[in-house]
Structure formats: structure tokens, C-alpha cells
C-alpha atoms as a PDB file:
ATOM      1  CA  UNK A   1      -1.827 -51.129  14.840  1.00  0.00           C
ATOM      2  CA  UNK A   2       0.224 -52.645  11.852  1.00  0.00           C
ATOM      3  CA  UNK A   3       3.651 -52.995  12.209  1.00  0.00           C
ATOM      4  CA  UNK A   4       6.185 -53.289   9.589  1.00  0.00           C
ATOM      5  CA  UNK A   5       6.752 -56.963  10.008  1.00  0.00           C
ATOM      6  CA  UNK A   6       3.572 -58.005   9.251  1.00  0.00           C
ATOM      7  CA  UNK A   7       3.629 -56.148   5.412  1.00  0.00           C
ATOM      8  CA  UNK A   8       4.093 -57.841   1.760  1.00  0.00           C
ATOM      9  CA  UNK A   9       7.803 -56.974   2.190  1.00  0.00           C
ATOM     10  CA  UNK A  10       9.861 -59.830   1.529  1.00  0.00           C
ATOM     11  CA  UNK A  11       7.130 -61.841   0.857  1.00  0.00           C
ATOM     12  CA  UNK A  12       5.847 -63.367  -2.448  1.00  0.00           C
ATOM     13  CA  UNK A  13       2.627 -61.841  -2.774  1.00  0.00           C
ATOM     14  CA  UNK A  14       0.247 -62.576  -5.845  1.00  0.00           C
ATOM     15  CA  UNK A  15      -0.674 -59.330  -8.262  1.00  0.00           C
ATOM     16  CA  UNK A  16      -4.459 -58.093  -7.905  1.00  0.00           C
ATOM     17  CA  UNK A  17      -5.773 -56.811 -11.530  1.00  0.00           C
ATOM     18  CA  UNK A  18      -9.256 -55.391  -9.925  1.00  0.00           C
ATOM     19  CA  UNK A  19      -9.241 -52.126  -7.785  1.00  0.00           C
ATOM     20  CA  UNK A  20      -8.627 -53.524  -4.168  1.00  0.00           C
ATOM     21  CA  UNK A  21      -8.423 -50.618  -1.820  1.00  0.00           C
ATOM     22  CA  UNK A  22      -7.559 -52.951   1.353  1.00  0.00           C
ATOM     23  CA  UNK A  23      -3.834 -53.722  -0.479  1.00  0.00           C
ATOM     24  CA  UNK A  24      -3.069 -50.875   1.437  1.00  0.00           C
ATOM     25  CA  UNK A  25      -0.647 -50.924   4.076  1.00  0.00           C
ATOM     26  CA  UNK A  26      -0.934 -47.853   6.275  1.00  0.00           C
ATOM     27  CA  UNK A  27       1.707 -48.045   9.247  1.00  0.00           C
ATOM     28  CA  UNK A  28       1.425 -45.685  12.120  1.00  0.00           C
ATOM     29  CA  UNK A  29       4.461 -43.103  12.473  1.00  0.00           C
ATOM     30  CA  UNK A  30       4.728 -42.347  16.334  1.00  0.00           C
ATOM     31  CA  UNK A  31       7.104 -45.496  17.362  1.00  0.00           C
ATOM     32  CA  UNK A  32       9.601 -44.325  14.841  1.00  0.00           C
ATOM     33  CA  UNK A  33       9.066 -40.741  16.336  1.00  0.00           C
ATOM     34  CA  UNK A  34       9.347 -41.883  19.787  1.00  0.00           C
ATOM     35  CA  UNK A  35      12.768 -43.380  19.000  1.00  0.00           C
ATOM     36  CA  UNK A  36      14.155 -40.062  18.103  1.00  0.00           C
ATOM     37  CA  UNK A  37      12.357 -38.440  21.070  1.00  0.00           C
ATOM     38  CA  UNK A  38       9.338 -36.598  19.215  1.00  0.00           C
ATOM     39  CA  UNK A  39       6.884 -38.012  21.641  1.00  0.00           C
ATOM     40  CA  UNK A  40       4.869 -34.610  21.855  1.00  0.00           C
ATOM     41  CA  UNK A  41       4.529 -31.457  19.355  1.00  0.00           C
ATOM     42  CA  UNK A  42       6.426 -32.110  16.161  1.00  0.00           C
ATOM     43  CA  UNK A  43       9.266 -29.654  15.459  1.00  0.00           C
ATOM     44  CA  UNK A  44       8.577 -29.714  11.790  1.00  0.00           C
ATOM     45  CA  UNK A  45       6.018 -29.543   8.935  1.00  0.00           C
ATOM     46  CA  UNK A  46       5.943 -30.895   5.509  1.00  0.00           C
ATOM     47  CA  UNK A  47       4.894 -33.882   3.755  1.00  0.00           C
ATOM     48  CA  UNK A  48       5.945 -36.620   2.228  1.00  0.00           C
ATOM     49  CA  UNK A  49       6.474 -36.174  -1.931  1.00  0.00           C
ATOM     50  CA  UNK A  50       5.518 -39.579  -4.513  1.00  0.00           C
ATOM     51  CA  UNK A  51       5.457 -39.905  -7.982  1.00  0.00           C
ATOM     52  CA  UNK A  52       4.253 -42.764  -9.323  1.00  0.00           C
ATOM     53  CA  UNK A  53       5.283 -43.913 -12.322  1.00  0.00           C
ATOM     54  CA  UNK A  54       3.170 -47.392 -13.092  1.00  0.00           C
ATOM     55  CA  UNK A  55      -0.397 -45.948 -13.173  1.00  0.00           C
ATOM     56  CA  UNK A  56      -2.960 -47.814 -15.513  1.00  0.00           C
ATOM     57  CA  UNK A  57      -6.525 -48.221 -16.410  1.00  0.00           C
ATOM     58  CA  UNK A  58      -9.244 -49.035 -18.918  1.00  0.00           C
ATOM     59  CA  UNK A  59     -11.806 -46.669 -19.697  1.00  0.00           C
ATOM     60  CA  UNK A  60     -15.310 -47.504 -19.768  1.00  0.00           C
ATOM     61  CA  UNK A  61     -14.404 -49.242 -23.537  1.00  0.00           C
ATOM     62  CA  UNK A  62     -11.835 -51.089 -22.432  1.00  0.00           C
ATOM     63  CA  UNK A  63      -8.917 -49.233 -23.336  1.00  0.00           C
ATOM     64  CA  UNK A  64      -5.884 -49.048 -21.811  1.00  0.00           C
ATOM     65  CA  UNK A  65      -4.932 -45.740 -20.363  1.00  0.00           C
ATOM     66  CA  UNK A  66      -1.321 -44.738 -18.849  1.00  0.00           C
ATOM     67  CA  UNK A  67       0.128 -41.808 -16.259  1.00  0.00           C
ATOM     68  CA  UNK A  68       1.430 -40.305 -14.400  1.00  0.00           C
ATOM     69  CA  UNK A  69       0.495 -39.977 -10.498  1.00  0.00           C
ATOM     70  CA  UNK A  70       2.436 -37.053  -8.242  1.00  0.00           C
ATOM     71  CA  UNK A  71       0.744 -38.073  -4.268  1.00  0.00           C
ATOM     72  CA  UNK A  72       1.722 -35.554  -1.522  1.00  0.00           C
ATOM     73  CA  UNK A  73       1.354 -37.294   1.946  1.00  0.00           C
ATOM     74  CA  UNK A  74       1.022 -34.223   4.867  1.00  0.00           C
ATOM     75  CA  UNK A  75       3.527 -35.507   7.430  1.00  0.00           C
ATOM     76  CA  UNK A  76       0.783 -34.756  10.052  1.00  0.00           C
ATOM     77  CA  UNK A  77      -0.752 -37.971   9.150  1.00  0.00           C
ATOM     78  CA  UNK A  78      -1.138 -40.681  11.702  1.00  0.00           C
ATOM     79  CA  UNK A  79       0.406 -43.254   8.967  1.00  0.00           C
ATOM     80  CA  UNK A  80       3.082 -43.558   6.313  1.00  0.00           C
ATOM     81  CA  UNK A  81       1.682 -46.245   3.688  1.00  0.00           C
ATOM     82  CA  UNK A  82       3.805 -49.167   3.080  1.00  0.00           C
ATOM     83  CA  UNK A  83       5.341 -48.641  -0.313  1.00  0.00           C
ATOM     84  CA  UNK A  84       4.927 -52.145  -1.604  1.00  0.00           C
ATOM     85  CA  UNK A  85       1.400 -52.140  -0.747  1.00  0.00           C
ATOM     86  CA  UNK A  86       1.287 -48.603  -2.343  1.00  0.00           C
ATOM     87  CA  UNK A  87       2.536 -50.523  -5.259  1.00  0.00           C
ATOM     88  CA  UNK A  88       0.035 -53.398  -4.961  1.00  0.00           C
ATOM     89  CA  UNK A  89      -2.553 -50.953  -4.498  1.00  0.00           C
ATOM     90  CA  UNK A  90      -1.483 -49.014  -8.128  1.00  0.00           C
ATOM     91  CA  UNK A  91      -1.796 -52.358  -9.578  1.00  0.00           C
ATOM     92  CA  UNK A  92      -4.945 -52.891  -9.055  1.00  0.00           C
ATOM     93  CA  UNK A  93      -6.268 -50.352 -10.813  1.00  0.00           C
ATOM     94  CA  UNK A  94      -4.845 -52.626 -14.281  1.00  0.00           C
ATOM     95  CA  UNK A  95      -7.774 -54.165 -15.491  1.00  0.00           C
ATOM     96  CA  UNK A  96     -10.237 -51.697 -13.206  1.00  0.00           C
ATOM     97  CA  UNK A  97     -12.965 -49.577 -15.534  1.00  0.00           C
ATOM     98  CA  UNK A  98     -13.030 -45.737 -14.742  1.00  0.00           C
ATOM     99  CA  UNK A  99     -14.955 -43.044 -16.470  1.00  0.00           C
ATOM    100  CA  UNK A 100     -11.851 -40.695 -16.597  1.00  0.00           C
ATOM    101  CA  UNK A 101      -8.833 -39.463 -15.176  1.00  0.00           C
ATOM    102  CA  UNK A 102     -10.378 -37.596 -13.002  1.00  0.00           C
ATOM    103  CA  UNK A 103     -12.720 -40.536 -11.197  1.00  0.00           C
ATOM    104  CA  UNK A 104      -8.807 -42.039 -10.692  1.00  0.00           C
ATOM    105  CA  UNK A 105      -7.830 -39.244  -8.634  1.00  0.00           C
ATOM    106  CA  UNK A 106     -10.416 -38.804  -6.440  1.00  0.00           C
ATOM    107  CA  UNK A 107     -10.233 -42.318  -5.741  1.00  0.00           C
ATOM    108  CA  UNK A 108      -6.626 -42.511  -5.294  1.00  0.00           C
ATOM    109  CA  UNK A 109      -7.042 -39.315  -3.105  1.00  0.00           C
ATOM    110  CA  UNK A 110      -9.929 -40.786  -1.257  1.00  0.00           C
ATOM    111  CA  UNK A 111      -8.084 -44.120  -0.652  1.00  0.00           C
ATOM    112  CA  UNK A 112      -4.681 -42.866   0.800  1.00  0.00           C
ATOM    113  CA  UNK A 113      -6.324 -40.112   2.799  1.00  0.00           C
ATOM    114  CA  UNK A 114      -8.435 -43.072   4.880  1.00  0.00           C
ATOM    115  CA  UNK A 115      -4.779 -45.015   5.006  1.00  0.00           C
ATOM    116  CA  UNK A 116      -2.838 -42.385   6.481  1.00  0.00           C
ATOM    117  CA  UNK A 117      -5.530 -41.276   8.955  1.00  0.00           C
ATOM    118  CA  UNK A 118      -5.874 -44.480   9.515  1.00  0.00           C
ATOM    119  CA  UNK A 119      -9.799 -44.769  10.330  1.00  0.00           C
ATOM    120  CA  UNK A 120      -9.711 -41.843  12.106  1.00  0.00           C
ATOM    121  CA  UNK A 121     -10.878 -38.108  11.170  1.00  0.00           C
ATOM    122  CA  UNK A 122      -9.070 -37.082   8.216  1.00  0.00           C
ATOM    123  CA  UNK A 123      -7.635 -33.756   9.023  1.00  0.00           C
ATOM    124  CA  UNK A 124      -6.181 -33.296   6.147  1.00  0.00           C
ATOM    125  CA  UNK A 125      -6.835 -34.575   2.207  1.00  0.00           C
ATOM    126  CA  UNK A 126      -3.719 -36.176   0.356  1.00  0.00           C
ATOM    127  CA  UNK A 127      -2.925 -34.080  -2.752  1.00  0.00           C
ATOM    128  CA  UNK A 128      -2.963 -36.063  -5.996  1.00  0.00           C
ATOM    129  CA  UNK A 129      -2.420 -35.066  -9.495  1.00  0.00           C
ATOM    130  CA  UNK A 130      -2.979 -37.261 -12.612  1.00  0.00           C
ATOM    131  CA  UNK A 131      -0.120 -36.723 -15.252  1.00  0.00           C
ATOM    132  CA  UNK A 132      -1.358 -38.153 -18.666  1.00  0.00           C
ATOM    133  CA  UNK A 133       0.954 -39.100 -21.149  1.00  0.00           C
ATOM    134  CA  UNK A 134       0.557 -36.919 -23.934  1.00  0.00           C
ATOM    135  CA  UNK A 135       1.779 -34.425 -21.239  1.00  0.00           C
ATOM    136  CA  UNK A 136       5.312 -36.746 -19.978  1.00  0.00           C
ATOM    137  CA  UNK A 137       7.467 -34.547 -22.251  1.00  0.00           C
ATOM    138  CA  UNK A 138       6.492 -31.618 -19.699  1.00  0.00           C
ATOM    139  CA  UNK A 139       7.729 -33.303 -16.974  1.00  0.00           C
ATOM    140  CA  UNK A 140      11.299 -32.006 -16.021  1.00  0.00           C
ATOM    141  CA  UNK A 141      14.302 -33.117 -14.758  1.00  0.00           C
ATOM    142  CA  UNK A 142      16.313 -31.147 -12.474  1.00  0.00           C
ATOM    143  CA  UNK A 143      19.401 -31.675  -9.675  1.00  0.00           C
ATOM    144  CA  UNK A 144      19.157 -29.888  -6.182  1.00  0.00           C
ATOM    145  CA  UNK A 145      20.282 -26.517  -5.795  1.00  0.00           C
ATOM    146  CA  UNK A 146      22.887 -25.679  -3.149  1.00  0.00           C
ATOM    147  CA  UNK A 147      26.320 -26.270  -2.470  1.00  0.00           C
ATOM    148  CA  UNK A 148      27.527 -30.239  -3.559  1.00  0.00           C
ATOM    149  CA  UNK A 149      29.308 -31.219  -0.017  1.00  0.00           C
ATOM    150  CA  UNK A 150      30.475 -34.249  -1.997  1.00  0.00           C
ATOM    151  CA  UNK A 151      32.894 -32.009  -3.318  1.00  0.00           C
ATOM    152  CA  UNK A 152      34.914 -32.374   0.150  1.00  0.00           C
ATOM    153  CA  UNK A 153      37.845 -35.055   0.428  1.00  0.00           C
ATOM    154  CA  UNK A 154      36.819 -36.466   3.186  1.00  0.00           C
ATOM    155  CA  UNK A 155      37.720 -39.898   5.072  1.00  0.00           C
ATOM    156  CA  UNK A 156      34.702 -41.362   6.418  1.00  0.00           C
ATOM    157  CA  UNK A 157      34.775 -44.222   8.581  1.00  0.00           C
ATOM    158  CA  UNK A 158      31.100 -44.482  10.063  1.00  0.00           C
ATOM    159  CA  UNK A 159      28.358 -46.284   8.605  1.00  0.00           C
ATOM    160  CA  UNK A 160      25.442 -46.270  10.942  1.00  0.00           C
ATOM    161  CA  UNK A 161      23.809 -42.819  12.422  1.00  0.00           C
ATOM    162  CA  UNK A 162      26.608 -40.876  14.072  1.00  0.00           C
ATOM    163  CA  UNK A 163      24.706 -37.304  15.205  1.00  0.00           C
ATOM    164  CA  UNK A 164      28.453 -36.732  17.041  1.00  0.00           C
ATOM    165  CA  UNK A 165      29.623 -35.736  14.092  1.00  0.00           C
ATOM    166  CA  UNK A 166      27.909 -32.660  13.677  1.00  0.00           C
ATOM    167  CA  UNK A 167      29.211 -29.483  15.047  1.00  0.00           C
ATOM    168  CA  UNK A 168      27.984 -25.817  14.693  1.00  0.00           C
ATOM    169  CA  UNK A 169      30.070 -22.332  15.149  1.00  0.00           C
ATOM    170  CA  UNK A 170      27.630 -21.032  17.766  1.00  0.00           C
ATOM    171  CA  UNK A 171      30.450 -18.755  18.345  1.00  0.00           C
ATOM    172  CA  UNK A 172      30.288 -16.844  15.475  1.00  0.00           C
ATOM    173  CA  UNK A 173      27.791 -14.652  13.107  1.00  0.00           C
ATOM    174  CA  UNK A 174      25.020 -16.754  12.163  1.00  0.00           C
ATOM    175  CA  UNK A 175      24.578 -17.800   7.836  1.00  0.00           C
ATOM    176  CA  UNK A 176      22.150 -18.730   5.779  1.00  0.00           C
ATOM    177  CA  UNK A 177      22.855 -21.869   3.530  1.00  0.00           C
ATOM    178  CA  UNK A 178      21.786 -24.748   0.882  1.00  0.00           C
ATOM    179  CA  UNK A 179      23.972 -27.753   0.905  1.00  0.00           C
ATOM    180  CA  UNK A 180      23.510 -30.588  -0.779  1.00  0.00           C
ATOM    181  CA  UNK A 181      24.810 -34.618  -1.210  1.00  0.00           C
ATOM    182  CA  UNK A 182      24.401 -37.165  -3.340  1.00  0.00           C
ATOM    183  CA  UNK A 183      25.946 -39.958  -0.826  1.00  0.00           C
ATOM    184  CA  UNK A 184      22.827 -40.608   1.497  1.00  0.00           C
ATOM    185  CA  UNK A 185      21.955 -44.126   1.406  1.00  0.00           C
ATOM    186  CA  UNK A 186      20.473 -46.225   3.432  1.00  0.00           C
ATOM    187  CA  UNK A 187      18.425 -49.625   3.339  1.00  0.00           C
ATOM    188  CA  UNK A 188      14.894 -50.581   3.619  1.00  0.00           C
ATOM    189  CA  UNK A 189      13.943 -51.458   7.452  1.00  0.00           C
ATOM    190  CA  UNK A 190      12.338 -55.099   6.351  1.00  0.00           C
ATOM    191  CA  UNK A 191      14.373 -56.435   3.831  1.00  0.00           C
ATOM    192  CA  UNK A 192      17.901 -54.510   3.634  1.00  0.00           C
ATOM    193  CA  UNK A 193      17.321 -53.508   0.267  1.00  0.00           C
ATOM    194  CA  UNK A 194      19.561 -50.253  -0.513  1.00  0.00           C
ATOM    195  CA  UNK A 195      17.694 -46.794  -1.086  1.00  0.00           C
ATOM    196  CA  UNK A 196      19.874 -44.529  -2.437  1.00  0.00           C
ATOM    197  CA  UNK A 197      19.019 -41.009  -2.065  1.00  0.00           C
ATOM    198  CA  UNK A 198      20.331 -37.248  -2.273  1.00  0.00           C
ATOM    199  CA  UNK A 199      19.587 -34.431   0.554  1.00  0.00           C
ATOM    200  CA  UNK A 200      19.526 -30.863   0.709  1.00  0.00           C
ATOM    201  CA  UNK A 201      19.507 -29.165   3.911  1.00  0.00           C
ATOM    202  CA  UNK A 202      18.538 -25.422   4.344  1.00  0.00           C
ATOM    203  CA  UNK A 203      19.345 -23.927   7.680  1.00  0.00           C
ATOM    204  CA  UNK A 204      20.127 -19.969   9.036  1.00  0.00           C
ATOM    205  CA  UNK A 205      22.113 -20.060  12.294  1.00  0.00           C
ATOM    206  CA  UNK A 206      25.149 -21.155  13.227  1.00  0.00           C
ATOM    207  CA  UNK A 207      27.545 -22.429  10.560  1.00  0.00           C
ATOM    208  CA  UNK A 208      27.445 -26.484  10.549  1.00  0.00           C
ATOM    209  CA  UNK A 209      31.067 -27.637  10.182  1.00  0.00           C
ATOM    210  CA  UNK A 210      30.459 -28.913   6.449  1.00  0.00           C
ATOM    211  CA  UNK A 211      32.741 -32.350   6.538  1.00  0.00           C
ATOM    212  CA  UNK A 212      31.036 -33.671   9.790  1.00  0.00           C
ATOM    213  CA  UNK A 213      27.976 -32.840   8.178  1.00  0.00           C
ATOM    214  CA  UNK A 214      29.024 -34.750   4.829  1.00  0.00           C
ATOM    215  CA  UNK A 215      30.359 -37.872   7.528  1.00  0.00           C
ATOM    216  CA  UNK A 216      27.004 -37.677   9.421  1.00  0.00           C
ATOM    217  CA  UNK A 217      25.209 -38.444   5.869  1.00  0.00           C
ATOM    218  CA  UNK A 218      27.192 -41.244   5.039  1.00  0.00           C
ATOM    219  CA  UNK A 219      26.743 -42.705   8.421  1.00  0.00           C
ATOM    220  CA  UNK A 220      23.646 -43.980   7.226  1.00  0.00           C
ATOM    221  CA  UNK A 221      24.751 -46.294   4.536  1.00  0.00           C
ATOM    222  CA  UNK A 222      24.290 -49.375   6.610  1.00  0.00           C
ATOM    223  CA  UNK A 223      21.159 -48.004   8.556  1.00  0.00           C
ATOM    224  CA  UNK A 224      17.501 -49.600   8.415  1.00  0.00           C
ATOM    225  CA  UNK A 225      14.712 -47.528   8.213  1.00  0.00           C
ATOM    226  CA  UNK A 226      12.289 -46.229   5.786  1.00  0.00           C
ATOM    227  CA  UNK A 227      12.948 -42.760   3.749  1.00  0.00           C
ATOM    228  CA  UNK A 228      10.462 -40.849   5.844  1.00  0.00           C
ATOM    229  CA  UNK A 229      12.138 -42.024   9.300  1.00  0.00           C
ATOM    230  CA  UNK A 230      15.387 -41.096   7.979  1.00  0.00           C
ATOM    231  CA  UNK A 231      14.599 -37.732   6.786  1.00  0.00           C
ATOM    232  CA  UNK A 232      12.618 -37.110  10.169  1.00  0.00           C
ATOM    233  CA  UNK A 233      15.832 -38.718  11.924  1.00  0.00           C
ATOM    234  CA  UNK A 234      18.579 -36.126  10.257  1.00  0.00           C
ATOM    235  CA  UNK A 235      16.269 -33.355  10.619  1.00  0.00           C
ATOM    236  CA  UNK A 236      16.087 -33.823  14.678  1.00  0.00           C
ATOM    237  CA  UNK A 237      19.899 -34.652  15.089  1.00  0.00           C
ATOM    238  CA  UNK A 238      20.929 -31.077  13.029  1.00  0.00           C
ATOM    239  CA  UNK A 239      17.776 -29.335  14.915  1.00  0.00           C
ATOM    240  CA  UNK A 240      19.383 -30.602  18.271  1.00  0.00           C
ATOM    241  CA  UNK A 241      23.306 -30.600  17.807  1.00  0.00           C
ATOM    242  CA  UNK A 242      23.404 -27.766  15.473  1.00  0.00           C
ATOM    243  CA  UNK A 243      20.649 -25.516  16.603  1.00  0.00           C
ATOM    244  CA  UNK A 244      19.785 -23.438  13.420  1.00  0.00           C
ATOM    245  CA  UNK A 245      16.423 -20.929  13.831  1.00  0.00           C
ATOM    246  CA  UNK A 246      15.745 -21.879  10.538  1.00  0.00           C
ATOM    247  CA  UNK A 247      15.845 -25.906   8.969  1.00  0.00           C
ATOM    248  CA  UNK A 248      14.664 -27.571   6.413  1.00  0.00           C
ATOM    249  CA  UNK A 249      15.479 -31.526   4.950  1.00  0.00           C
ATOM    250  CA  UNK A 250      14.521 -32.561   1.566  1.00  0.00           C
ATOM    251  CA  UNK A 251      15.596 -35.808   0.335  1.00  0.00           C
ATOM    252  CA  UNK A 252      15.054 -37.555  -2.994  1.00  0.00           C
ATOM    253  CA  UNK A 253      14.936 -41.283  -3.250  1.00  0.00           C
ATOM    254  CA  UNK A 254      15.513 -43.607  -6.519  1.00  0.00           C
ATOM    255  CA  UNK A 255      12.653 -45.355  -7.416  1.00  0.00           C
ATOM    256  CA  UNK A 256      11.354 -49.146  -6.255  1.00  0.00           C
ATOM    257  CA  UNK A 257       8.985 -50.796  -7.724  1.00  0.00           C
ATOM    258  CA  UNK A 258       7.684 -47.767  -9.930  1.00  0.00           C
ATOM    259  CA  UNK A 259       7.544 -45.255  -6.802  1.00  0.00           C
ATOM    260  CA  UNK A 260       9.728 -42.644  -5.647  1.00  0.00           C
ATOM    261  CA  UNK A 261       9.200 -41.095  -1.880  1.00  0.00           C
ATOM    262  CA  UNK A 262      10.708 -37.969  -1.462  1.00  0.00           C
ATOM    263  CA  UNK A 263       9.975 -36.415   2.492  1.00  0.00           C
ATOM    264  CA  UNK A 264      10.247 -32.458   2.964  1.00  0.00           C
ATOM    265  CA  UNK A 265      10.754 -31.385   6.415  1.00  0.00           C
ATOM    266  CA  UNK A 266      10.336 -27.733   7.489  1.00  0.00           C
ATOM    267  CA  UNK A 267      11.158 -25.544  10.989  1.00  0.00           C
ATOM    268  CA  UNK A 268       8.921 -23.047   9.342  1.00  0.00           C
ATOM    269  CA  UNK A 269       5.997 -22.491   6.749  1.00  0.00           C
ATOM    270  CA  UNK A 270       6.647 -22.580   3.225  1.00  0.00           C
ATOM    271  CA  UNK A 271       5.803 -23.937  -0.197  1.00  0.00           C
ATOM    272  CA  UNK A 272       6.979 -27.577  -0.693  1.00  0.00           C
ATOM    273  CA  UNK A 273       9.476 -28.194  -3.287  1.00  0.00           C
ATOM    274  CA  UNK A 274       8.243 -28.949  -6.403  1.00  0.00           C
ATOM    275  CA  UNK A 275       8.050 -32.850  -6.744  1.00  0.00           C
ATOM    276  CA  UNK A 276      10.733 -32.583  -9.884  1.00  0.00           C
ATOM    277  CA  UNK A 277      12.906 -35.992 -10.640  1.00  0.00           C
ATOM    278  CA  UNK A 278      16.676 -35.640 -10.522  1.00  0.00           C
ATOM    279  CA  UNK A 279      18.629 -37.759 -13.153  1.00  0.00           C
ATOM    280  CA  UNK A 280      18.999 -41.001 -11.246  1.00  0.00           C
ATOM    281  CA  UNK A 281      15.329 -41.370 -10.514  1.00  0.00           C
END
């Protein structure tokens, strides 16, 4: 199995113009999961949310076309892909003849499905949708609903994953509640590049004390791991300290390289947010 190590990250790595599926990267998601003790049954659902905002192609004349791509991963998937090799993979498509849009989806969608399952049975298809650019002034931008913990004056003195900081009021009535942050950052588990990010976290049950919640976000700043391990990582530590009956983590990441990965994790079915860019992205 590939491990992050042995990706294009941090590497110089020369640009492929011709469609080259095998750019991609997939990397399997169970040793990240094992670290945070989901060795068995997942306690979520969801997927993971990209937009991609480099897509290009030449029709069958030649002709330079441009879009939009919106790729929903299922988090069931036996892989993340590695988003550099994501990237790669996108840019391959440059100088690559396709009869329309709609052959690039169904190849994109063919592609990262076999990545994520990884050779395997494909349980599930990866959902893509093609955004072309007479249709870019639809696309909206929009901050997270919920309640900005960021509003809090609050010394913070941790800067790597502190789960001791959260604390719940099992004693009392349980609440229903959306708070958000834009302080979660942390940095890429190869190279130490920064991702910055926002999070909004959903939950009925017991109240979470709100500034150990806020101090328990920026304890990640100086962490190293990938969006989806993060995500996957604060979801656990809130299912297990705080013990809501009802969670869900959604964060947003800036973009890299002309991607943005945004994972949504879930206690319970529902829709998945709308994959809608916030300001900074």
C-alpha cells in the first residue's frame, strides 16, 4: 500500500500535458484511523467535498475549454487521493482531446472511483459535476452558519492536539447547537506547509464548554496531518470526551495548488453541505 512518503510532495515533479490516469496517488485511510482508535465500524458518515478550480481541455478542434470541477469523495472509501497527484492528474487533461464536458466527467468520475477503492470493488461511485464557465457567475460565496467561537477572548497556549480541553455539562439539560471558527489550522503531514481552514461543529447533547472547545481548535496549529485526518481526528475526540447523540464536523480548507478539500463528518444521515466557497478560498 502507498504511503505518504513515497508521493510527489516535496518533490520536483515534471507537468504531464496528456491524460495520465496513473498520476494518481490514492493512499489508504485505515493507519490514520487506527491512530485515533477507529480500527472497526466507523462512527461517522460523510464524504470528503473538492472543488477544483484548474480544469482544462481541448475539444475535438483543438480548442481550449475551462471549468469548473465540484468531486465528492464518500468517506467509506478505502483511499483518500493525494492532493498533489490530484493536481497532477487535473493537469493532464491540458492538451488531452474530449468530445464534451460530459466525456470529462465520466472520466474524472471513473478515474477517482478506481483510486479511492483502490483496485478493489467500488462500492460506491465518486460524485462529479462539471461547472462551465459561462455558468462561474452562479457559483456563490457564502460563510458558515452558527455561532463565531472566535468571538471569545480567550488565552490559548496549546498548539498540538489537546482533546483535554474539551469538557461537556453532562449534568445538565441537553442543547442543540452550530458553532463555528475560523482559527483551525494546521500543516500538511509531508511538507509542513500551513492549511488554514474554518470548522463548524453541530452536536445535540450535553453543552461543550465553548472556550475549551475554541482552545482544542487552535491546538492544531502546529499539527501534521492531512484535512481529512484532522476532521476525522476532532470528530472522535468531541464524540468521546463530549458525548453528544447527535455530531457533525465540517471543515473548509483554502485552496493549494487549484484544489480545495473540504471533509463532512456525520453521527447520523443527512444531506451533505452544499460544496459553497467561503471568502478566503
Amino acid at each position: 500500500m502507498n504511503s505518504p512518503e513515497q508521493s510527489s510532495l516535496g518533490k520536483a515533479t515534471p507537468y504531464a500535458d496528456q491524460y495520465d490516469a496513473s498520476l494518481l496517488f490514492p493512499i489508504e485511510r485505515l493507519a490514520k484511523r487506527i491512530e485515533i482508535g477507529l480500527g472497526g465500524a466507523l462512527p461517522f458518515m460523510g464524504a470528503d467535498l473538492w472543488t477544483a478550480y484548474e480544469l482544462s481541455w481541448l475539444t475535438p478542434r483543438g480548442k481550449p475549454q475551462v471549468a469548473l470541477a465540484h468531486i465528492t469523495v464518500p468517506c467509506e472509501s478505502t483511499c483518500i487521493v493525494e492532493s498533489k497527484s490530484f493536481k497532477l492528474y487535473l493537469g493532464s487533461f491540458s492538451n488531452t482531446r474530449f468530445d464534451s464536458s460530459e466525456a470529462v466527467r465520466e472520466r474524472i468520475r471513473a478515474d477517482i472511483s478506481r483510486a479511492v477503492w483502490h483496485g478493489g470493488p467500488v462500492q460506491s461511485q465518486v460524485g462529479v459535476r462539471i461547472v462551465a464557465a459561462e455558468l462561474f457567475d452562479r457559483e456563490p460565496i457564502e460563510e458558515m452558519s452558527g455561532l463565531s467561537l472566535d468571538r471569545l477572548d480567550t488565552e490559548c497556549s496549546h498548539y498540538t492536539p489537546a482533546p483535554e480541553l474539551l469538557h461537556a455539562a453532562t449534568h445538565e439539560q441537553p442543547v442543540s447547537e452550530v458553532l463555528t471558527s475560523n482559527l483551525l489550522k494546521s500543516n500538511c503531514l509531508i511538507t509542513g506547509q500551513p492549511d488554514w481552514g474554518s470548522v463548524q461543529i453541530a452536536y445535540v447533547g450535553p453543552q461543550i464548554e465553548q472556550e475549551g472547545l475554541l482552545r482544542y481548535i487552535v491546538s492544531f496549529r502546529n499539527h501534521n496531518e492531512f484535512h481529512e485526518q484532522c476532521v476525522e481526528r476532532i470528530y472522535t475526540d468531541i464524540w468521546q470526551r463530549c458525548q453528544p447523540t447527535k455530531l457533525a464536523v465540517y471543515a473548509r480548507y483554502t485552496r493549494r495548488g487549484g484544489l480545495d478539500i473540504n471533509p463532512f463528518r456525520t453521527s447520523h444521515p443527512q444531506a451533505l453541505p452544499a460544496n459553497v466557497r467561503m471568502a478566503r478560498q
